[in-house]
C-alpha atoms as a PDB file:
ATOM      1  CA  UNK A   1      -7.561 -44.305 -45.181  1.00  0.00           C
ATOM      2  CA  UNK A   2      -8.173 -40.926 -44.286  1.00  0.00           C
ATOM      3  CA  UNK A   3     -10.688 -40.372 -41.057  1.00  0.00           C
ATOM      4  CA  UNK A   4     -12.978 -37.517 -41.681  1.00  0.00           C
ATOM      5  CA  UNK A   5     -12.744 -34.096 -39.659  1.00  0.00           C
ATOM      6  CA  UNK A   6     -16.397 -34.204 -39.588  1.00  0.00           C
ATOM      7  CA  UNK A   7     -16.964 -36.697 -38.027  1.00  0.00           C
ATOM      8  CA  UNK A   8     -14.065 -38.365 -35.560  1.00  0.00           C
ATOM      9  CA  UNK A   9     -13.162 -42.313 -35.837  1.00  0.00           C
ATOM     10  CA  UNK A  10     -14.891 -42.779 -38.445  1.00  0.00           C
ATOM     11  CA  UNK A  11     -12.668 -43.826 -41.887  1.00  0.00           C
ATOM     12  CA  UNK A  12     -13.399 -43.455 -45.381  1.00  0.00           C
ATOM     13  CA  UNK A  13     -15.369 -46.782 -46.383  1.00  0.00           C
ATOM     14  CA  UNK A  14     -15.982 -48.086 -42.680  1.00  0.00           C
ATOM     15  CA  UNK A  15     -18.802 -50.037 -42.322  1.00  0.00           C
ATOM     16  CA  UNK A  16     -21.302 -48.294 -39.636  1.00  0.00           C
ATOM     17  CA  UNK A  17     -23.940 -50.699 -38.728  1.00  0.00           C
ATOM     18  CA  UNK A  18     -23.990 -51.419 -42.481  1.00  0.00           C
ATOM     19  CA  UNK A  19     -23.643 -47.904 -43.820  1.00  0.00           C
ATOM     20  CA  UNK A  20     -20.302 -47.507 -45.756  1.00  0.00           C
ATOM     21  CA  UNK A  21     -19.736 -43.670 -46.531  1.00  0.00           C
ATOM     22  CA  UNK A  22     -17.895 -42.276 -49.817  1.00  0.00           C
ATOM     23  CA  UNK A  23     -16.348 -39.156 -48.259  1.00  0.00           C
ATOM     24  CA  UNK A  24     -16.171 -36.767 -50.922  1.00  0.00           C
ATOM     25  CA  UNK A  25     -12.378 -36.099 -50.393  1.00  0.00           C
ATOM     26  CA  UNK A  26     -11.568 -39.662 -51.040  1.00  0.00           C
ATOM     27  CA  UNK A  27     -12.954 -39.530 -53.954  1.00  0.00           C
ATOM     28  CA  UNK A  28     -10.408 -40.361 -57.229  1.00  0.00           C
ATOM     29  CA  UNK A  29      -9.641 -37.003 -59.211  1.00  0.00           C
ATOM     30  CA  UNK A  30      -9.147 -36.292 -63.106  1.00  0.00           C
ATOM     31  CA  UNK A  31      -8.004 -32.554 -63.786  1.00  0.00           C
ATOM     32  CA  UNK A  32      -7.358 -30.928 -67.240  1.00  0.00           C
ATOM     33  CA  UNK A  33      -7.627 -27.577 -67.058  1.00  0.00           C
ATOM     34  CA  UNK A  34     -11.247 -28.219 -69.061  1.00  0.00           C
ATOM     35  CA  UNK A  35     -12.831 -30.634 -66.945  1.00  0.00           C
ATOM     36  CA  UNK A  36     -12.362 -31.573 -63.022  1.00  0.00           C
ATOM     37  CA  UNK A  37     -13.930 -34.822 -61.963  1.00  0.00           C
ATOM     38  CA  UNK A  38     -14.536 -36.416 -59.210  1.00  0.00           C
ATOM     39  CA  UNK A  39     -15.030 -40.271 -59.089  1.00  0.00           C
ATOM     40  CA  UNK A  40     -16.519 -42.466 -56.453  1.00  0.00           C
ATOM     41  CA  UNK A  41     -16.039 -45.633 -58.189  1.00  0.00           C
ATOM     42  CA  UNK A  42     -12.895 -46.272 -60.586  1.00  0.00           C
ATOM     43  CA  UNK A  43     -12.757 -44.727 -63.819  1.00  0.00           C
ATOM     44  CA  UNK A  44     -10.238 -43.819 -66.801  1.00  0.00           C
ATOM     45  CA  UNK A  45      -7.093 -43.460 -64.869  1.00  0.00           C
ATOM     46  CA  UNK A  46      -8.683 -44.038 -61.327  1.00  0.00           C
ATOM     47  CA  UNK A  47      -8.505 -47.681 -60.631  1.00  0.00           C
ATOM     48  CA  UNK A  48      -9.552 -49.094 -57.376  1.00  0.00           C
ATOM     49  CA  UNK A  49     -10.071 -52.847 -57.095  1.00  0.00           C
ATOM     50  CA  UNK A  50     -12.385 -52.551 -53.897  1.00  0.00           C
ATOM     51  CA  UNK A  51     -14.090 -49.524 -55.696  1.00  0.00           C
ATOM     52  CA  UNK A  52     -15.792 -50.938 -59.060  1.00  0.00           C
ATOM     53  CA  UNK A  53     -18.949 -50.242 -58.080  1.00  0.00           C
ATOM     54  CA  UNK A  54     -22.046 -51.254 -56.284  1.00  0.00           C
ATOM     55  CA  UNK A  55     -24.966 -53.379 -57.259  1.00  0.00           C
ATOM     56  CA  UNK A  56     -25.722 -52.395 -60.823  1.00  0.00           C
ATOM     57  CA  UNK A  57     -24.301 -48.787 -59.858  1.00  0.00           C
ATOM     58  CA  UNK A  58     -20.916 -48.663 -61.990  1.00  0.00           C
ATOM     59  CA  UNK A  59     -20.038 -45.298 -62.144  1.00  0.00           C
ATOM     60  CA  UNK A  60     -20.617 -42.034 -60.241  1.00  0.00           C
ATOM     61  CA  UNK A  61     -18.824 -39.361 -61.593  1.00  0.00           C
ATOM     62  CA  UNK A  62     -19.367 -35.316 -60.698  1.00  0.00           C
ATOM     63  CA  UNK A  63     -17.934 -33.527 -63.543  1.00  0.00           C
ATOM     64  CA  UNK A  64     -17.068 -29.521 -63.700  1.00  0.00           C
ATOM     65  CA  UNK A  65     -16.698 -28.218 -66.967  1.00  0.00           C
ATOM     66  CA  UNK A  66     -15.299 -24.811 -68.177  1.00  0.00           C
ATOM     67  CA  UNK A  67     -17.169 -22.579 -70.831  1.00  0.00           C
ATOM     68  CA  UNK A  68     -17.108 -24.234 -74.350  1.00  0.00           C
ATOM     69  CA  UNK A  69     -15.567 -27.334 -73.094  1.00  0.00           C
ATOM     70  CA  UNK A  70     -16.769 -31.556 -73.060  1.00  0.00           C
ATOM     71  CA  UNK A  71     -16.763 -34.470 -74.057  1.00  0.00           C
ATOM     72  CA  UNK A  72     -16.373 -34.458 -77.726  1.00  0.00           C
ATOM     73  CA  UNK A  73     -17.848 -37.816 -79.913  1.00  0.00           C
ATOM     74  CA  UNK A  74     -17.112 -41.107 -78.818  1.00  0.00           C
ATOM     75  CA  UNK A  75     -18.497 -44.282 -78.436  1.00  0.00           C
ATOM     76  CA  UNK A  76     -20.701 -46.357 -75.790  1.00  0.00           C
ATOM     77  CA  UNK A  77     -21.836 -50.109 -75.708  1.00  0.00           C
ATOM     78  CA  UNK A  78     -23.987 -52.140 -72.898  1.00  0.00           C
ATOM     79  CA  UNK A  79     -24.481 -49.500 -70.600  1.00  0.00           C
ATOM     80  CA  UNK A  80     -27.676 -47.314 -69.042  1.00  0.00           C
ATOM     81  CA  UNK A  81     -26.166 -43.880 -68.883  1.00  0.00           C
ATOM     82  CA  UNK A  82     -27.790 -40.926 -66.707  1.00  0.00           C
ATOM     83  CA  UNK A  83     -26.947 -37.224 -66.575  1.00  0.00           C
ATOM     84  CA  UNK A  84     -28.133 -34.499 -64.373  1.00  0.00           C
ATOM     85  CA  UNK A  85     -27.268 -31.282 -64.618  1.00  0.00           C
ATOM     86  CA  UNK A  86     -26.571 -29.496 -61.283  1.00  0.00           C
ATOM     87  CA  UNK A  87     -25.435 -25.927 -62.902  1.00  0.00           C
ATOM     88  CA  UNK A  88     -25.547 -24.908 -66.754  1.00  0.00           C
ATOM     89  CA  UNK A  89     -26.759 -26.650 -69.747  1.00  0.00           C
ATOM     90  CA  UNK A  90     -25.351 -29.303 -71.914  1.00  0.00           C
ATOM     91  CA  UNK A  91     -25.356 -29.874 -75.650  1.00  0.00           C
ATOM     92  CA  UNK A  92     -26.021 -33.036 -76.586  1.00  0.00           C
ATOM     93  CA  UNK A  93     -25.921 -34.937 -80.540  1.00  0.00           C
ATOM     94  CA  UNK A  94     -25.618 -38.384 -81.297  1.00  0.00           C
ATOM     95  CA  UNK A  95     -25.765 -40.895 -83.757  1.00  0.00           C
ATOM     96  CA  UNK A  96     -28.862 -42.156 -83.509  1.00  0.00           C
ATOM     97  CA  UNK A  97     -29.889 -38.149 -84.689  1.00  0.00           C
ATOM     98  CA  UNK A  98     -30.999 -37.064 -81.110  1.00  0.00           C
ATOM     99  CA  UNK A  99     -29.622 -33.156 -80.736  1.00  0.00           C
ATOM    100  CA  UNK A 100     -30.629 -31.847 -77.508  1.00  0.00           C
ATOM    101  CA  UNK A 101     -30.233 -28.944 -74.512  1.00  0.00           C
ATOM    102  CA  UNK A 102     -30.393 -30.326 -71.014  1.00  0.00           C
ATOM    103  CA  UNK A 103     -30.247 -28.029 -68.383  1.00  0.00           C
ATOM    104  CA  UNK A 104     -30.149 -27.891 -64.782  1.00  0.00           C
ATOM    105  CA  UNK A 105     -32.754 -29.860 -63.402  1.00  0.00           C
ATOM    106  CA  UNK A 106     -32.952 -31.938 -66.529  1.00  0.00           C
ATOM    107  CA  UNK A 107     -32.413 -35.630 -66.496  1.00  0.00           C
ATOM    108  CA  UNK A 108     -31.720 -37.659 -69.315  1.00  0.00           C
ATOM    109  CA  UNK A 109     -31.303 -41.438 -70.005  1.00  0.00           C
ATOM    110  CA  UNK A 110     -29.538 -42.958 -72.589  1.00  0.00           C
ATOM    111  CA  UNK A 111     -29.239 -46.821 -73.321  1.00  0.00           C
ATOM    112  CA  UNK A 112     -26.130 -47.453 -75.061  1.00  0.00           C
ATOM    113  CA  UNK A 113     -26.891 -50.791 -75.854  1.00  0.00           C
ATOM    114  CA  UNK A 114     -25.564 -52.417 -79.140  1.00  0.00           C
ATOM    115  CA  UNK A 115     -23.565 -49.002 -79.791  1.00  0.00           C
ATOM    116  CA  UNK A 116     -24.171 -45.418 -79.762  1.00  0.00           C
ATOM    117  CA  UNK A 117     -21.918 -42.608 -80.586  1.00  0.00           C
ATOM    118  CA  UNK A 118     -22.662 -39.035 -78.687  1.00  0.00           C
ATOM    119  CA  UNK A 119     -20.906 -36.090 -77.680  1.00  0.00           C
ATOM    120  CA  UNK A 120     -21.631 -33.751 -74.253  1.00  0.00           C
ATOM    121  CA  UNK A 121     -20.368 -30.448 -74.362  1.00  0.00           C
ATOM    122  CA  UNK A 122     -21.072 -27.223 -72.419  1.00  0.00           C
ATOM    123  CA  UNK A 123     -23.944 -25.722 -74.067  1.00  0.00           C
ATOM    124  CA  UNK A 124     -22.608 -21.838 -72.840  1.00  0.00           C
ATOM    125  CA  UNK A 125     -19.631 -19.825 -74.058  1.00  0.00           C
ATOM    126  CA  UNK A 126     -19.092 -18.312 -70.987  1.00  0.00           C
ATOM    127  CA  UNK A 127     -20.844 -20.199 -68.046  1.00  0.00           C
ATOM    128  CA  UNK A 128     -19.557 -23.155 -66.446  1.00  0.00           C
ATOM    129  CA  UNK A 129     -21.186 -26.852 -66.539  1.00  0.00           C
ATOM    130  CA  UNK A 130     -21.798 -28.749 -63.488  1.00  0.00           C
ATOM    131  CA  UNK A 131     -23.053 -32.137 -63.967  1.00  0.00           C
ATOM    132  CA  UNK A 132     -23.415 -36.060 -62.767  1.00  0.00           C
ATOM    133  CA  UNK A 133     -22.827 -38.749 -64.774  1.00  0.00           C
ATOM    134  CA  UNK A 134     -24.370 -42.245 -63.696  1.00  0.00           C
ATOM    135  CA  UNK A 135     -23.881 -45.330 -65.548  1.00  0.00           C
ATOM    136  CA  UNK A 136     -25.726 -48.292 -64.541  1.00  0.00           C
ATOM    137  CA  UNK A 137     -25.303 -52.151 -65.800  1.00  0.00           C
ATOM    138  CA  UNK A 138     -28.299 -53.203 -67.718  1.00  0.00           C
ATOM    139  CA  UNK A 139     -30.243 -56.557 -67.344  1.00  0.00           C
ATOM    140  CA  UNK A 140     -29.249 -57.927 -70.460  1.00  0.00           C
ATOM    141  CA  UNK A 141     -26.821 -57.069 -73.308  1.00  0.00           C
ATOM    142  CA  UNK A 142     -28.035 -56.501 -77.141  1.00  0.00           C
ATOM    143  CA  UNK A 143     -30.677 -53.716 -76.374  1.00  0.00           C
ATOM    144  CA  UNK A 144     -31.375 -51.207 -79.184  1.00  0.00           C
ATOM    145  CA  UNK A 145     -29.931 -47.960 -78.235  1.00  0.00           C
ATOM    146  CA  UNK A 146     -32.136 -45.214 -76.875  1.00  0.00           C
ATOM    147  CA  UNK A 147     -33.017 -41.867 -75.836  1.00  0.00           C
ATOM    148  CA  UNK A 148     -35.256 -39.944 -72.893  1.00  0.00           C
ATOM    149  CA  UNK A 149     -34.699 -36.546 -70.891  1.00  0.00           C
ATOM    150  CA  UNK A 150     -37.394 -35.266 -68.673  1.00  0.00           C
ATOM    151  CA  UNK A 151     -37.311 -31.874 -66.586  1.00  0.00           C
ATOM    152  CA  UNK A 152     -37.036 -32.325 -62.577  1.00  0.00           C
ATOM    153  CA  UNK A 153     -37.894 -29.099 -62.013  1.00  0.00           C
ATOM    154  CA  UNK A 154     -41.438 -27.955 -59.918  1.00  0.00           C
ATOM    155  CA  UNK A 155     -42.560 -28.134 -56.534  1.00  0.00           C
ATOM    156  CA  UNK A 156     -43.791 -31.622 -57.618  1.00  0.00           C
ATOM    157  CA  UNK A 157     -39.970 -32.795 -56.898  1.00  0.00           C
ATOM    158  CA  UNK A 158     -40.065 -31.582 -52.870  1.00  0.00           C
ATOM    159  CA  UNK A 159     -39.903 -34.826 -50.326  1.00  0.00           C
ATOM    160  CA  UNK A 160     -39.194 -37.950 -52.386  1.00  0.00           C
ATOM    161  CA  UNK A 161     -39.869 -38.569 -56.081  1.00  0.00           C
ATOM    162  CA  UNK A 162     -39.168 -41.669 -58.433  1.00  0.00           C
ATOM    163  CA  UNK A 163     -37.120 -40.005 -61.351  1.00  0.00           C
ATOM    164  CA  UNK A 164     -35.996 -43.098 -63.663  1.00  0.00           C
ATOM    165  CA  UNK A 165     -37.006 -47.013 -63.248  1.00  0.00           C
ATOM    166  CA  UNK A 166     -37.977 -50.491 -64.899  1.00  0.00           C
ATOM    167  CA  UNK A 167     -40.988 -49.515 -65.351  1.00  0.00           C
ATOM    168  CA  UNK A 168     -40.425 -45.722 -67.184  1.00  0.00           C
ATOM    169  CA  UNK A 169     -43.741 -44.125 -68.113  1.00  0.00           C
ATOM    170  CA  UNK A 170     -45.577 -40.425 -66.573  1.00  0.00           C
ATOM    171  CA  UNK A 171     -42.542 -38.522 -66.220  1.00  0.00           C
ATOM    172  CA  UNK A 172     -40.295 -41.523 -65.055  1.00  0.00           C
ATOM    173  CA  UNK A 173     -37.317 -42.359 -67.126  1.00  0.00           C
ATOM    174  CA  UNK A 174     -37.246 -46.209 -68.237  1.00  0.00           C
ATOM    175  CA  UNK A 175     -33.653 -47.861 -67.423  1.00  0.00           C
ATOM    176  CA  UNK A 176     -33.419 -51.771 -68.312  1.00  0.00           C
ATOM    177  CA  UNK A 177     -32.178 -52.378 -64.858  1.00  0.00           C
ATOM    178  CA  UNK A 178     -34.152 -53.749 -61.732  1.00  0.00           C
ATOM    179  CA  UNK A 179     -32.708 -50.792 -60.396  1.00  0.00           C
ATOM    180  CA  UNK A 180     -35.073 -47.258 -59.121  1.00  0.00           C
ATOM    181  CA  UNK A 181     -33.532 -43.597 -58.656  1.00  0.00           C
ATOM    182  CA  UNK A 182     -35.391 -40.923 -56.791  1.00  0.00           C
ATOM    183  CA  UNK A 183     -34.662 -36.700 -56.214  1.00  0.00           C
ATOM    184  CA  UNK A 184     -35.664 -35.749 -52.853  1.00  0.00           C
ATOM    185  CA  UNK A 185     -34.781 -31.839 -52.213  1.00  0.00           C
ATOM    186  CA  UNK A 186     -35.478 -30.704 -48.698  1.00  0.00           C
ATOM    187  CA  UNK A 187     -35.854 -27.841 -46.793  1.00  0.00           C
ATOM    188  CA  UNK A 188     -33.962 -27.121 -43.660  1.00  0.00           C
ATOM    189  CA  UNK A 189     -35.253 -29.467 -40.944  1.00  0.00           C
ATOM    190  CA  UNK A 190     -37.358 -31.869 -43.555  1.00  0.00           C
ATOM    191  CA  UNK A 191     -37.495 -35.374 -43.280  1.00  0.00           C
ATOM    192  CA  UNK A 192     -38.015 -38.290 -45.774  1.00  0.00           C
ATOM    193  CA  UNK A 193     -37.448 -42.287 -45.395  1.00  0.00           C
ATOM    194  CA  UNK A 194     -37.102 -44.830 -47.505  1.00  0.00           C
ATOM    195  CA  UNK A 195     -37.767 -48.679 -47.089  1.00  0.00           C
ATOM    196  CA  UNK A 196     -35.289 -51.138 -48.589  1.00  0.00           C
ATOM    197  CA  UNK A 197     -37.038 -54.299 -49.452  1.00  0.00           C
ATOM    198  CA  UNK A 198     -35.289 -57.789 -48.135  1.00  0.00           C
ATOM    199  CA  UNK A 199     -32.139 -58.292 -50.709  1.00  0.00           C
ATOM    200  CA  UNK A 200     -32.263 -54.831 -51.943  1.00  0.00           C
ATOM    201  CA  UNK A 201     -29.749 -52.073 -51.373  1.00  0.00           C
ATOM    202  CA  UNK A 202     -29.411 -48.095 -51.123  1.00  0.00           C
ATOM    203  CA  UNK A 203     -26.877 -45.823 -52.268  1.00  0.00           C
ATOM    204  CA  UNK A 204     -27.086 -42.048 -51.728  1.00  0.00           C
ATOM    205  CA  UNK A 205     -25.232 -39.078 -53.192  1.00  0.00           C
ATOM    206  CA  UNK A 206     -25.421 -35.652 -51.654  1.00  0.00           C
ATOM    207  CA  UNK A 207     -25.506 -32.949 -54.530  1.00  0.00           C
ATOM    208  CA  UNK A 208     -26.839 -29.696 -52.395  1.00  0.00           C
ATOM    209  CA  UNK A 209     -26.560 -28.888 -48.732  1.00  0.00           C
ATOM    210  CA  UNK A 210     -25.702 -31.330 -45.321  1.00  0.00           C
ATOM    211  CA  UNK A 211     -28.000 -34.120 -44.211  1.00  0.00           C
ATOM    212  CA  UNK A 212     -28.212 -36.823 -41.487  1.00  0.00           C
ATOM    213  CA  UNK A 213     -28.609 -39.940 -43.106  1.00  0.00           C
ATOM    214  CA  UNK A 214     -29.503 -42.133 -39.691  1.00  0.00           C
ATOM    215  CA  UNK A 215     -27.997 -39.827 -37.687  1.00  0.00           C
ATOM    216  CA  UNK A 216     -24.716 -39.798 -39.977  1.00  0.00           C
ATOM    217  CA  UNK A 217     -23.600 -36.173 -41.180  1.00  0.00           C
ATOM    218  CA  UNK A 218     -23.076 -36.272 -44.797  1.00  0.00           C
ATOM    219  CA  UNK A 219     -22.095 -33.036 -46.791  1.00  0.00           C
ATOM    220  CA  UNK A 220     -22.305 -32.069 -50.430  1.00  0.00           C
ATOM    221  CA  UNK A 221     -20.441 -34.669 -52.463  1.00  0.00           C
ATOM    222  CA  UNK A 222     -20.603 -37.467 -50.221  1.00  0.00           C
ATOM    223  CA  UNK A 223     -22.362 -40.897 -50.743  1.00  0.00           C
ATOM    224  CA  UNK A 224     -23.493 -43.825 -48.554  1.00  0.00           C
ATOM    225  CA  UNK A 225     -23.928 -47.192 -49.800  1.00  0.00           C
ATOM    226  CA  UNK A 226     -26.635 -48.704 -47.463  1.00  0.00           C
ATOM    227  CA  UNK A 227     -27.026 -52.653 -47.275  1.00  0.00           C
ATOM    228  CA  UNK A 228     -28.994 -55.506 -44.776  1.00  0.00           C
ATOM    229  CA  UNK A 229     -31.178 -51.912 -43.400  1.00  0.00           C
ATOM    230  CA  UNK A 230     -34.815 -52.199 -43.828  1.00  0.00           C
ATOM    231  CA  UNK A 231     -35.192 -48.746 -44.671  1.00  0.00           C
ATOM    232  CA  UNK A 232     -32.926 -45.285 -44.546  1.00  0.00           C
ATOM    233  CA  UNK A 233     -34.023 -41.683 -42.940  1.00  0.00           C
ATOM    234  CA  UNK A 234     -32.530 -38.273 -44.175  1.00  0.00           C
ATOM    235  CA  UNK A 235     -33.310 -35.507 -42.699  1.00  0.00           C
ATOM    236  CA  UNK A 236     -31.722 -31.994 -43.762  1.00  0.00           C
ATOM    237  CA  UNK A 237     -30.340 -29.946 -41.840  1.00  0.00           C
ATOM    238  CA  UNK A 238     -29.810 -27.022 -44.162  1.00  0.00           C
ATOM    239  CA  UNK A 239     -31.730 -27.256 -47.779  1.00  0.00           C
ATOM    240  CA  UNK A 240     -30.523 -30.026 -49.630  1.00  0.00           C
ATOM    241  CA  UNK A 241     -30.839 -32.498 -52.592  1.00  0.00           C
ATOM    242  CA  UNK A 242     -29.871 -35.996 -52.722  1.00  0.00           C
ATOM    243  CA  UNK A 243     -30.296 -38.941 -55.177  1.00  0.00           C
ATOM    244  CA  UNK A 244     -30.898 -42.139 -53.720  1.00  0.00           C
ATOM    245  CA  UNK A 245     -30.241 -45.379 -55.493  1.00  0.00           C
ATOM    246  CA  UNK A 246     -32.632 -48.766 -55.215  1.00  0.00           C
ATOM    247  CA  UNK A 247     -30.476 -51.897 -56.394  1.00  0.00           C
ATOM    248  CA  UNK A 248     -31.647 -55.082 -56.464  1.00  0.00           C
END
C-alpha cells in the first residue's frame, strides 16, 4: 500500500479509530480513450477481493466521458443504480420507454430489478461528461424495474440533505434498500455532523473541494468508510460537496 503525501503514516485502507480512507489514487483505473474511470470498489477488469464493497454499497465508480461518447445499451438485473452528474448532461433511453436528460445536479434512480435494458451517453457533442455511478444491493430480488430523477440543485441543498431512501417521497428518491444518501455542499469553514445509529455504518465520497472528516484531510475523490462511530463531523475547509452513505 501506498501512504499518502497528505497525510504521513497513514496507508491506503488503514483503519483510524475505525475510519478506513479510499485515497483517490488507489483507486482501480479503466481508460479508453472515451471514458476514464475510477473505481473504489472492484469492477469490470478491477478485481480486488478485500474491495467488493461495503454494506449494501457495491459499486462507486467516477466516470469521465468525452463528447458524444457512453455507455451504449446493455442490460441490468437485481441492482439499485444511482447517477449524479458532476459536469455535463447525460442522455438516457431504456426499455421500459423512459428517454431522459440529466444534468449536473440531477440525480436519478433506477431499479434494475427483474431486467432492464438502458443506455447512458453524453448528451453534448462537444462538452465533456463527468458523472458517479452508485449501485447499491437491494433488499430483495424480483422487484419490477423502475425509474426516478430529481434535480439537486437550490440553496435548499446547503448543510445536509436526504437525497434518495426507503422511504422515497417529497423530492427524495425511493431505493429498496435500508440504506439513506444525503448531498451536503459547504462553504469554506462550514460544518455539518451526522449520527450513525448503533449497527449502522457511513461511507463518504468527496466530489468538490477538501474537508476534515474528524479531523482527517480528505480531498476531491477520496472516500471514508466509517464503522462502530456514533456519529461523523465534516467540516470544509474550502467549498465542497460530499455524499454520505447510511448502511444498515
Amino acid at each position: 500500500m501506498t501512504g499518502r503525501p497528505d497525510l504521513p503514516g497513514i496507508t491506503t485502507g488503514q483503519e483510524i479509530a475505525m475510519i478506513t480512507l479510499h485515497d483517490r489514487m488507489a483507486r482501480g483505473r479503466t481508460e479508453t480513450g472515451l471514458i476514464e474511470a475510477r473505481h473504489t470498489f472492484s469492477f469490470g477488469r478491477f478485481h480486488d477481493p478485500a474491495r467488493m464493497g461495503f454494506r449494501s454499497l457495491r459499486v462507486l465508480n467516477e466516470d469521465r466521458i468525452v463528447p458524444g461518447a457512453g455507455f451504449p445499451a446493455h442490460p441490468h438485473a437485481e441492482m439499485e443504480i444511482l447517477t449524479y452528474v458532476l459536469e455535463g448532461a447525460v442522455e438516457h433511453r431504456d426499455s421500459l420507454g423512459n428517454t431522459a436528460v440529466i444534468r449536473a445536479g440531477d440525480l436519478q434512480r433506477m431499479t434494475a430489478g427483474t431486467g432492464i435494458t438502458h443506455a447512458e451517453m453524453n448528451a453534448s457533442a462537444t462538452e465533456p461528461l463527468h458523472l458517479l455511478q452508485i449501485w447499491i444491493h437491494p433488499d430483495r430480488r424480483g422487484l419490477a424495474p423502475g425509474y426516478e430523477q430529481a434535480s439537486l440543485e437550490g440553496e435548499a441543498v446547503r448543510g445536509l440533505r436526504l437525497v434518495a431512501g426507503p422511504e422515497g417521497g417529497d423530492g427524495v428518491l425511493k431505493i429498496h434498500q435500508d440504506a439513506r444518501v444525503h448531498l451536503a455542499r459547504l462553504a469554506a469553514g462550514e460544518t455539518v455532523e451526522h449520527p450513525i445509529a448503533p449497527g449502522r455504518a457511513a461511507f463518504a465520497q468527496l466530489t468538490r473541494g477538501v474537508v476534515l472528516l474528524d479531523g482527517h484531510e480528505m480531498r476531491e475523490g477520496d472516500g471514508a468508510a466509517v464503522e462502530d462511530e456514533p456519529g461523523l463531523r465534516i467540516t470544509a475547509e474550502t467549498e465542497a460537496e460530499v455524499l454520505l452513505f447510511d448502511l444498515a
